[in-house]
Each structure stands twice: as C-alpha cells, then as structure tokens.
Protein backbone atom coordinates (compact mmCIF):
# COMPACT_ATOMS: atom_id res chain seq x y z
CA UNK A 1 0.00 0.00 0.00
CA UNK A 2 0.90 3.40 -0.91
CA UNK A 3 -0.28 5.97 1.43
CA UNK A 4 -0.74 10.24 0.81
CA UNK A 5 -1.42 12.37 3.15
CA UNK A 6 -2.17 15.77 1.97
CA UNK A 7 -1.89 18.48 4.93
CA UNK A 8 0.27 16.65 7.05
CA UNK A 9 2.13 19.08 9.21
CA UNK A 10 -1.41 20.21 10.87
CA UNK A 11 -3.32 18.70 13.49
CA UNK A 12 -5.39 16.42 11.87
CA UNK A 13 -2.44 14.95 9.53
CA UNK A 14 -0.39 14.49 12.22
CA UNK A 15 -3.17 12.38 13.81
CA UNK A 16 -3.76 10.21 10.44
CA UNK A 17 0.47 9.46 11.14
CA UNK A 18 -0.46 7.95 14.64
CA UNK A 19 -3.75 6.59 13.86
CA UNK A 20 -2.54 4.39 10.77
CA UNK A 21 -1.27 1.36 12.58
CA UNK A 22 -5.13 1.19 14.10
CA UNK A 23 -6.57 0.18 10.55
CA UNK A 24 -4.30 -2.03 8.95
CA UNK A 25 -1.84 0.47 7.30
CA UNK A 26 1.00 -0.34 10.06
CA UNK A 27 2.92 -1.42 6.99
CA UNK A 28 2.06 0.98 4.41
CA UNK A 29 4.47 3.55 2.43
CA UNK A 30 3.55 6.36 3.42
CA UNK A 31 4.25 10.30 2.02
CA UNK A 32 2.76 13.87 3.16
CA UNK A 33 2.70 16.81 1.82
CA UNK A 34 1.98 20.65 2.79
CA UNK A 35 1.94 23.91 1.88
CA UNK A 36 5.06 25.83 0.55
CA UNK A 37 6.42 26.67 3.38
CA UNK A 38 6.32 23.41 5.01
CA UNK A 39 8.61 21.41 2.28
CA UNK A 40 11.72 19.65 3.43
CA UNK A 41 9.90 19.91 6.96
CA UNK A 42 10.99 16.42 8.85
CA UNK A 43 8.26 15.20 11.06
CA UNK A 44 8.66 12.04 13.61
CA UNK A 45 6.94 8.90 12.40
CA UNK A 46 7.58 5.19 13.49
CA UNK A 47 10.81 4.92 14.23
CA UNK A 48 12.58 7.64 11.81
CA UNK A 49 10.86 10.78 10.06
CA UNK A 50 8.45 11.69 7.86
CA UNK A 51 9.61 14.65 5.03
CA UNK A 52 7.16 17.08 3.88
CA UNK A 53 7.15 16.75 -0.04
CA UNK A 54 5.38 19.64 -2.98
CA UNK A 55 2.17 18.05 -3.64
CA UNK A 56 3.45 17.87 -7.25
CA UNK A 57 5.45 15.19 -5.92
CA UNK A 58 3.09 13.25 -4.46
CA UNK A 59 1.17 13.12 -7.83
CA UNK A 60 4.18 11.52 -9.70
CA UNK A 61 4.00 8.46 -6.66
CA UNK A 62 1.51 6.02 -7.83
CA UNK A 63 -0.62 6.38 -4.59
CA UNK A 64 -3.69 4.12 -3.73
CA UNK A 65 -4.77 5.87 -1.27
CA UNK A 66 -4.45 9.70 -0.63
CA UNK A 67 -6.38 11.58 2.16
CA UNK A 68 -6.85 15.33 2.09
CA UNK A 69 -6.70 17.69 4.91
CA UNK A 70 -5.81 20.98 3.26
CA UNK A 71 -8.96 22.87 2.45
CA UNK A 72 -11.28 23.03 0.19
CA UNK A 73 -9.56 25.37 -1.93
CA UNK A 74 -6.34 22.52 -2.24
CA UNK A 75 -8.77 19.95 -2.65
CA UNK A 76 -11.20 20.74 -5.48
CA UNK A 77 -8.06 21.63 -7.77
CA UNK A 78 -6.09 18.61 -6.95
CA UNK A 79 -8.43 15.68 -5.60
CA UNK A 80 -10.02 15.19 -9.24
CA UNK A 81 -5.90 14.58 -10.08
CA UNK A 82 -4.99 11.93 -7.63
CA UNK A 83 -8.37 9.85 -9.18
CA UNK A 84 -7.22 10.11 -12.65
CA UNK A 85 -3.74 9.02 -11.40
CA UNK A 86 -6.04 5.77 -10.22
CA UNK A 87 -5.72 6.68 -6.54
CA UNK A 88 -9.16 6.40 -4.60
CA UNK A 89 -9.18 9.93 -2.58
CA UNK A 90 -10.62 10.60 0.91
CA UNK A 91 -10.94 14.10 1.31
CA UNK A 92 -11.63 15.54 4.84
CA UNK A 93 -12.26 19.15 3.63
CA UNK A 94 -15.94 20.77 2.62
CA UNK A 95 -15.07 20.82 -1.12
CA UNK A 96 -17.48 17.79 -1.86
CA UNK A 97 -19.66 17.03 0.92
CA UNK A 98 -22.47 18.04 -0.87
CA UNK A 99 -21.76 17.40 -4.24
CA UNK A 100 -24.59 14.80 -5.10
CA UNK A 101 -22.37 12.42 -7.29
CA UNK A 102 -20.00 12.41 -4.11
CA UNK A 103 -20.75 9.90 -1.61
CA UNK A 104 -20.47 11.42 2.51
CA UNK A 105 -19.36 8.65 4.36
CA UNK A 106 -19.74 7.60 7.82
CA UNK A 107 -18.97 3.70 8.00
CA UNK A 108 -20.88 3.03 10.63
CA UNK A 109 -24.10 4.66 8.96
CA UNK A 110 -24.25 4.31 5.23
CA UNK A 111 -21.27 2.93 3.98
CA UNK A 112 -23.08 1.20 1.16
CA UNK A 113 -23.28 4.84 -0.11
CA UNK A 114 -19.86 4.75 -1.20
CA UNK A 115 -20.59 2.77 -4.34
CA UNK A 116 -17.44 2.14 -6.33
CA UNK A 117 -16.31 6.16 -6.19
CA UNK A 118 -13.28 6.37 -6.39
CA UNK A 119 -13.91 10.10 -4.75
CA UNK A 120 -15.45 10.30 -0.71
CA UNK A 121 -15.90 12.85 1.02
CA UNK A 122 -15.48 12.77 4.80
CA UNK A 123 -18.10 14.50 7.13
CA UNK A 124 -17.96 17.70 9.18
CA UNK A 125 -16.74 16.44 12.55
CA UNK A 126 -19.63 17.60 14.29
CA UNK A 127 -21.55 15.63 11.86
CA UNK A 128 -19.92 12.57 12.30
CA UNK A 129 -20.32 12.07 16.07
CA UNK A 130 -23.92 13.41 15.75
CA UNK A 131 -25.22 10.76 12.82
CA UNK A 132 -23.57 7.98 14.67
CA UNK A 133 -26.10 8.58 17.43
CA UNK A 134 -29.12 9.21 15.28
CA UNK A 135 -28.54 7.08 13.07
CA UNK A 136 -30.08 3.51 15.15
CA UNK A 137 -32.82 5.79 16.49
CA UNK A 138 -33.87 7.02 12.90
CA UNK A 139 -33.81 2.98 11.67
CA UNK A 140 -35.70 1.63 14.87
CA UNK A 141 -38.22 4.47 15.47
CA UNK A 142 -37.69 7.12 12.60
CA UNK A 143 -37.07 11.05 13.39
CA UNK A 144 -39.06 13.45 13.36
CA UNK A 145 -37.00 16.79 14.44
CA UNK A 146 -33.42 17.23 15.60
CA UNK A 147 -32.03 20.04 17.60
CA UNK A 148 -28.54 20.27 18.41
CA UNK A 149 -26.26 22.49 20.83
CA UNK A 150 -22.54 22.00 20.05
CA UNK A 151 -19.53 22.84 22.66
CA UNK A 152 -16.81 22.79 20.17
CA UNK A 153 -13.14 22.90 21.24
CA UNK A 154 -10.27 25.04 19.51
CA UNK A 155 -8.52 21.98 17.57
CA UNK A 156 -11.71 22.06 15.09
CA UNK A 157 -10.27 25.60 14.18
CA UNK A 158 -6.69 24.35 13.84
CA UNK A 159 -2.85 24.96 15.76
CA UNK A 160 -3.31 29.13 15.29
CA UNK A 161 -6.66 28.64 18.17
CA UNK A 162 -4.78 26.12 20.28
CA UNK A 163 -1.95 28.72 20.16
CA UNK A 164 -4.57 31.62 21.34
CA UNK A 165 -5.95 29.22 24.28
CA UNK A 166 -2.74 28.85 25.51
CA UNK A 167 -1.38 31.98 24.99
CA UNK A 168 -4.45 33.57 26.83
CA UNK A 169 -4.32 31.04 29.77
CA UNK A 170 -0.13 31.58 30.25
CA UNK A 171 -1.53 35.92 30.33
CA UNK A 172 0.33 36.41 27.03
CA UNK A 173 -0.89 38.66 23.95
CA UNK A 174 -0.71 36.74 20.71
CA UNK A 175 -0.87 38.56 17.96
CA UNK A 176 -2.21 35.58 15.69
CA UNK A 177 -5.81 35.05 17.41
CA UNK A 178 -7.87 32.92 15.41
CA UNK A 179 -11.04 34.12 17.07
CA UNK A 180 -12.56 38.03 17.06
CA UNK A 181 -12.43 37.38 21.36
CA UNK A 182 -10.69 35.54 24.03
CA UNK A 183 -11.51 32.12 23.87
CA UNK A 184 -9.94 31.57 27.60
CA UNK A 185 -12.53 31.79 30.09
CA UNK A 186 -15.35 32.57 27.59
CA UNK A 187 -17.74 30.99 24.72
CA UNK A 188 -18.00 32.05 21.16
CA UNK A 189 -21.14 31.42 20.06
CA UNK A 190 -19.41 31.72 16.37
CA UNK A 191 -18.46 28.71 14.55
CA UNK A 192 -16.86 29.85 11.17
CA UNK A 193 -18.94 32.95 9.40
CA UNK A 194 -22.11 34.14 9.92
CA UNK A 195 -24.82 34.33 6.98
CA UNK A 196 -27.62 36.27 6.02
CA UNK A 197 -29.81 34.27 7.85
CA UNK A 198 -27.91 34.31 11.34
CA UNK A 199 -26.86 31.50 10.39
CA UNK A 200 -22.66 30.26 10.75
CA UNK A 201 -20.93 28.06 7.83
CA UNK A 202 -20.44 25.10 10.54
CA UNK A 203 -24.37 24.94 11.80
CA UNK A 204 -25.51 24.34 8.03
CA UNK A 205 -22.49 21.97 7.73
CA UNK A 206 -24.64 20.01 10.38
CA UNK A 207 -27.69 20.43 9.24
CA UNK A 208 -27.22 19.74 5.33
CA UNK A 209 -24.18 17.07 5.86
CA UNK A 210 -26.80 14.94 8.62
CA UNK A 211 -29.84 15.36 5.89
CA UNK A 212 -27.36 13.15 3.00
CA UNK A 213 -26.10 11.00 5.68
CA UNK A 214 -28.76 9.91 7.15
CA UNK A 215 -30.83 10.23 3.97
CA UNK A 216 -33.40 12.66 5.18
CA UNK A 217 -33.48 15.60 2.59
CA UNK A 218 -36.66 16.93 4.45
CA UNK A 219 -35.28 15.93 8.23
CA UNK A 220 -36.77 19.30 10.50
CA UNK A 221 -33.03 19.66 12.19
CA UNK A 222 -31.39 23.27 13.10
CA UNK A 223 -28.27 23.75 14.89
CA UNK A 224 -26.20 26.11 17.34
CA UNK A 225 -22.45 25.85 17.02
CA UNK A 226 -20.51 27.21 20.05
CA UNK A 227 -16.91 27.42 20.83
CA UNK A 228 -15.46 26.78 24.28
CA UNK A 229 -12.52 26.93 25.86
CA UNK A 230 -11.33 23.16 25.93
CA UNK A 231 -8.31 21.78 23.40
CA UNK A 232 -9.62 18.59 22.12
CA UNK A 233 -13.08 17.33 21.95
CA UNK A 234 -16.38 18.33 20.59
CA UNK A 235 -19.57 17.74 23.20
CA UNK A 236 -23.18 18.05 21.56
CA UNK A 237 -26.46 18.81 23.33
CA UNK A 238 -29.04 17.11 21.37
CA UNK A 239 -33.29 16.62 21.55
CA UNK A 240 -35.15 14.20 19.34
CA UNK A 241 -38.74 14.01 18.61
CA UNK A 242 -39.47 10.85 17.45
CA UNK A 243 -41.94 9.62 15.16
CA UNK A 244 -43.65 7.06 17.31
CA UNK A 245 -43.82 6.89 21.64
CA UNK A 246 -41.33 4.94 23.21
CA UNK A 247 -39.94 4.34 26.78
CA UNK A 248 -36.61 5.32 27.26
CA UNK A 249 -35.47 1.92 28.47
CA UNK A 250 -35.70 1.05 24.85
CA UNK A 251 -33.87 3.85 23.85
CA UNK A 252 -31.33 2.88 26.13
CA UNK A 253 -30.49 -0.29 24.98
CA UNK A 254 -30.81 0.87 21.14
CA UNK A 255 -28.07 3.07 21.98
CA UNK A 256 -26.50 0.80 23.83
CA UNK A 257 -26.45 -1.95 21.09
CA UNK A 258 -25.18 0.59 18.28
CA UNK A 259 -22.11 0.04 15.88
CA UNK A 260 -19.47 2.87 17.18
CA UNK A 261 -21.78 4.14 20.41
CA UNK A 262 -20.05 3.86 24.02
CA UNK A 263 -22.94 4.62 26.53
CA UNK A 264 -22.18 6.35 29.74
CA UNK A 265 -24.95 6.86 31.43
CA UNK A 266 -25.22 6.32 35.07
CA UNK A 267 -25.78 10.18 36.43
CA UNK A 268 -26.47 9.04 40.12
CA UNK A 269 -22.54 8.30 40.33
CA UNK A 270 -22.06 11.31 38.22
CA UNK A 271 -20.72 9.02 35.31
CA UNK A 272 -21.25 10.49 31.44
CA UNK A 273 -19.20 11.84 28.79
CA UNK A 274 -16.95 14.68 28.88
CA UNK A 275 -14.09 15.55 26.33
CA UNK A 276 -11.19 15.23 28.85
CA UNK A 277 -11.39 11.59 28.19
CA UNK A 278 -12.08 10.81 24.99
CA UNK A 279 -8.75 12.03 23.86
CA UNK A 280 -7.04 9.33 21.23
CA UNK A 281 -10.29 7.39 21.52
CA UNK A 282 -12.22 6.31 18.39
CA UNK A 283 -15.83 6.13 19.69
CA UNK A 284 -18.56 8.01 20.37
CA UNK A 285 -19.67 8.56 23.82
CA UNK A 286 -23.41 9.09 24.80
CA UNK A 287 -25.07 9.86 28.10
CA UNK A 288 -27.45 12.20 29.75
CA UNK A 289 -30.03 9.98 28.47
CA UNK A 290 -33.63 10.88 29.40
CA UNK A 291 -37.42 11.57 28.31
CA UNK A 292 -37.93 15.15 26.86
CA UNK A 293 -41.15 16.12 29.63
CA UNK A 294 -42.35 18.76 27.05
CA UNK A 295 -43.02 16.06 24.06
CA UNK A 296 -44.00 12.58 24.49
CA UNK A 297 -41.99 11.78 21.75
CA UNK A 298 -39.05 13.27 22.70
CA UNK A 299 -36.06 12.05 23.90
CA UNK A 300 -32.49 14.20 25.11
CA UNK A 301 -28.88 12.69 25.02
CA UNK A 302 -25.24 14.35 25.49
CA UNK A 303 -22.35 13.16 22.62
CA UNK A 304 -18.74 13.58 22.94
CA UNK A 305 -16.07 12.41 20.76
CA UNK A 306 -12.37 13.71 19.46
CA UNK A 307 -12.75 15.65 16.95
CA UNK A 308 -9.66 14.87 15.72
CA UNK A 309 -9.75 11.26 15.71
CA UNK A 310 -13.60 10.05 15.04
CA UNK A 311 -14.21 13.59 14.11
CA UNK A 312 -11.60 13.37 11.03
CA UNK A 313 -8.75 11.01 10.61
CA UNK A 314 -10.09 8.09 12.28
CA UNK A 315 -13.36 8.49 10.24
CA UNK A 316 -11.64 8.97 6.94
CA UNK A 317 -8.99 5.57 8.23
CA UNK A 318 -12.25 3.62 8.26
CA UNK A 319 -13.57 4.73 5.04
CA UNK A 320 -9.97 3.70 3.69
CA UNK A 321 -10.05 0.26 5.64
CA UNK A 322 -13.27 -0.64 4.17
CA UNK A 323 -12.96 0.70 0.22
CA UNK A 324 -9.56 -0.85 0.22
CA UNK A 325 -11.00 -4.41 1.32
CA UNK A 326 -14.05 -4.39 -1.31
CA UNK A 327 -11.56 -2.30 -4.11
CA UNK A 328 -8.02 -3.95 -4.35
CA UNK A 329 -5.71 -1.26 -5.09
C-alpha cells in the first residue's frame, strides 16, 4: 500500500500518522505533503521521520490511497488529479460534501453509499459524532425533528486557536488570534462565518451534511455551534422528537447496542461523557439519556467524541479500511 497524506504538518495529519497502525496500514508507504512553506519539513513517524514533499510530488507516486486535509480550496483543484492518477481519494475538507455524485461517508451509517467512487468525502466532525447517534434511532423508530447544541473545542479551528488558548491562559498577547475574542474563560457562540440568515458556515455543515447522511433531505433539524474553551473534543447537546412513543429503556439499549456508540450513562454516580477523556479514543460517547417532559416523543442525550480522531482522521482511516478491502488497489 501506498499511502498520501495531503496536509500533514497540521493537526489532523499528524493524527492520520499515529492513527494508521489502528486500521491495517501499520505497513504501508507512506508520504505527506503541505503547503510551501512546510517542504523539506521532517516530522517524527515510526521509528525515523516523515519529510514534507510539494504536492506535485506526491502526484508523480503512484498512490492508492491519498487523504486530504488541506482545504477546500487545495482539494477541489487537486483531488479530481490523484483519481485520474487511479488513486481512490478521501478528502476531509468541505469541497465535496455536498456534491450529489460524491458519496459522505460515515462507515458506521451508510457505507453502502460509497458505491465504487473512487472520490469520498469525509463528514464535518460535528456531523460525524452526531449521525452515529441518530442514526439507530432514525432505523428503529424514525425522526421526526433534531435540535442540536454544540460545545466545540479550539482543535476544530486548527494549531493558530490552540496557540490563542494557551497563549491567553499563560496571560500572554498573541498577535495571531484565530477568534474576534478571548476564547480563555469565555464561549464564542461563532463557529466559522455568519450568513444572512444568522446562520454560521459550521451549523448548516450540520444540518445539510446529517440530511445526505442519514438520507433525510426533508429531516426538521437546526443547529447552534458554540466554541469553548477546551483543546480537544467536541460535546453536543441534542433533543429528538421521534416519530412514534417509546420508553426510554428502549432507547437505552438501542443506543447501547449501536455500531461505534459507548454509553455512559449512570448520572447518580455522576458518570457520562466529557471531552477530557475521549482524547485518542475512536468512539462516540453518549449519556445524559432521558425523556424530553415537554413532548411525548421526545427524547435528550449528550455526545462527545475527538474531533480529531472520530471527528476526522479516524473516520476517513475507516472509510480507507473498508474501500480498500471491497476495491483492491
């Protein structure tokens, strides 16, 4: 196997690098590749180093598989390449997500989706962790509306926001903040940019990417995106109306019994999910579990999962593990 990786000097290449021995590609040949600046950059992987290449390089290589983490801008010019060059491409940016002839994979939901593309795109990772929750409850009892409440933390933005948390938190001006306010001590109710409708890039990420996924085009769902002051891991608030009455017992153990789902729910020892320990983990982790008194269809939950890891590489590792096994490269 012949590996790519596309954006590897930032933080979610450089957790594709330690989360490829987890899905079969202990043994692969693996090259990266950045921007510019980044060439002839040496980064540690197994037991030597890892050079940054020109992505003009990379084309020249033969790949099988090459994931993208470099934008969208990067990948719509050069991810059509790489598949004429006969490499299947798993890109992790928004370039595609909602191109309809480009399947939005999340394995544990609808791989079958993929088809034989040879082009994926790889969900938001708010979407991700989100769908793998819905997901059994939309097959066993069908959805009706979704409302979601995300606490996102500063690796979804990148190293520049992890550099402004820690800057702020040591008392140190930084003169590269990658929000319009202190993140330290505060939440940003401002995921990306704002629309005409009041309406941020990231909460119709969730809302359009979960309608394809899930295969709702008409799915009632509308989202708030926050920003808090937490380096790794994305928690989600989330209420369900359902389409038929069920007791939460059942609800429970659908949860419980779902591909990818961890539940942690046992709030009388105080025992649910929180993102200082999902870190490096590949699940999603559901609690808070109870009936919705307002509706008697609806149902709340709580979701955490790294957003680095589930979020991108590990979904977009999956993807790979599974095309690769059905598609011999």
């Amino acid at each position: 196997m012949r590996i790519g990786i596309v954006g590897v000097t930032g933080l979610v290449g450089r957790t594709f690098l330690r989360a490829l021995p987890y899905y079969g590609f202990d043994r692969a040949e693996v090259v990266g590749a950045a921007s510019a600046r980044s060439v002839g950059q040496r980064i540690p992987f197994r037991e030597g180093e890892l050079v940054v290449e020109p992505l003009e390089a990379l084309l020249e290589r033969s790949l099988d598989v090459v994931f993208f983490s470099a934008g969208a801008v990067v990948s719509r010019e050069w991810a059509p390449r790489f598949v004429e060059k006969g490499a299947i491409v798993i890109d992790n940016s928004s370039a595609w997500r909602l191109e309809p002839h480009v399947p939005l994979i999340v394995p544990e939901v609808n791989l079958s989706a993929r088809g034989d593309a040879r082009l994926i795109a790889n969900p938001n990772c708010s979407t991700i962790q989100l769908v793998v929750a819905l997901a059994p409850l939309a097959r066993e009892f069908g959805l009706e509306r979704v409302i979601v409440s995300t606490y996102q933390a500063v690796t979804g933005t990148g190293q520049k926001a992890v550099d402004q948390l820690l800057a702020e938190r040591a008392g140190q001006s930084t003169s590269r903040a990658a929000y319009p306010h202190p993140i330290d001590l505060n939440c940003l109710p401002q995921c990306d940019v704002f629309d005409a409708e009041g309406y941020t890039k990231e909460e119709w990420k969730i809302i359009r990417e979960t309608r394809k996924i899930l295969g709702l085009p008409e799915l009632a769902i509308t989202a708030t995106a926050v920003r808090v002051p937490v380096l790794g891991g994305h928690s989600e608030s989330v209420n369900v109306v359902l389409q038929r009455e069920v007791d939460i017992d059942t609800v429970r153990q659908v949860l419980q019994d779902a591909e990818g789902v961890v539940l942690q729910d046992e709030p009388e020892r105080s025992f649910y999910p929180m993102p200082r320990y999902v870190e490096g983990q590949d699940a999603v982790f559901v609690g808070r579990l109870r009936r919705d008194t307002s509706h008697p269809r609806g149902v709340n939950f709580w979701i955490v999962a790294d957003n680095l890891r589930k979020g991108a590489a590990t979904n977009a590792l999956q993807i790979a593990q599974h095309v690769v096994e059905k598609t011999p490269v």
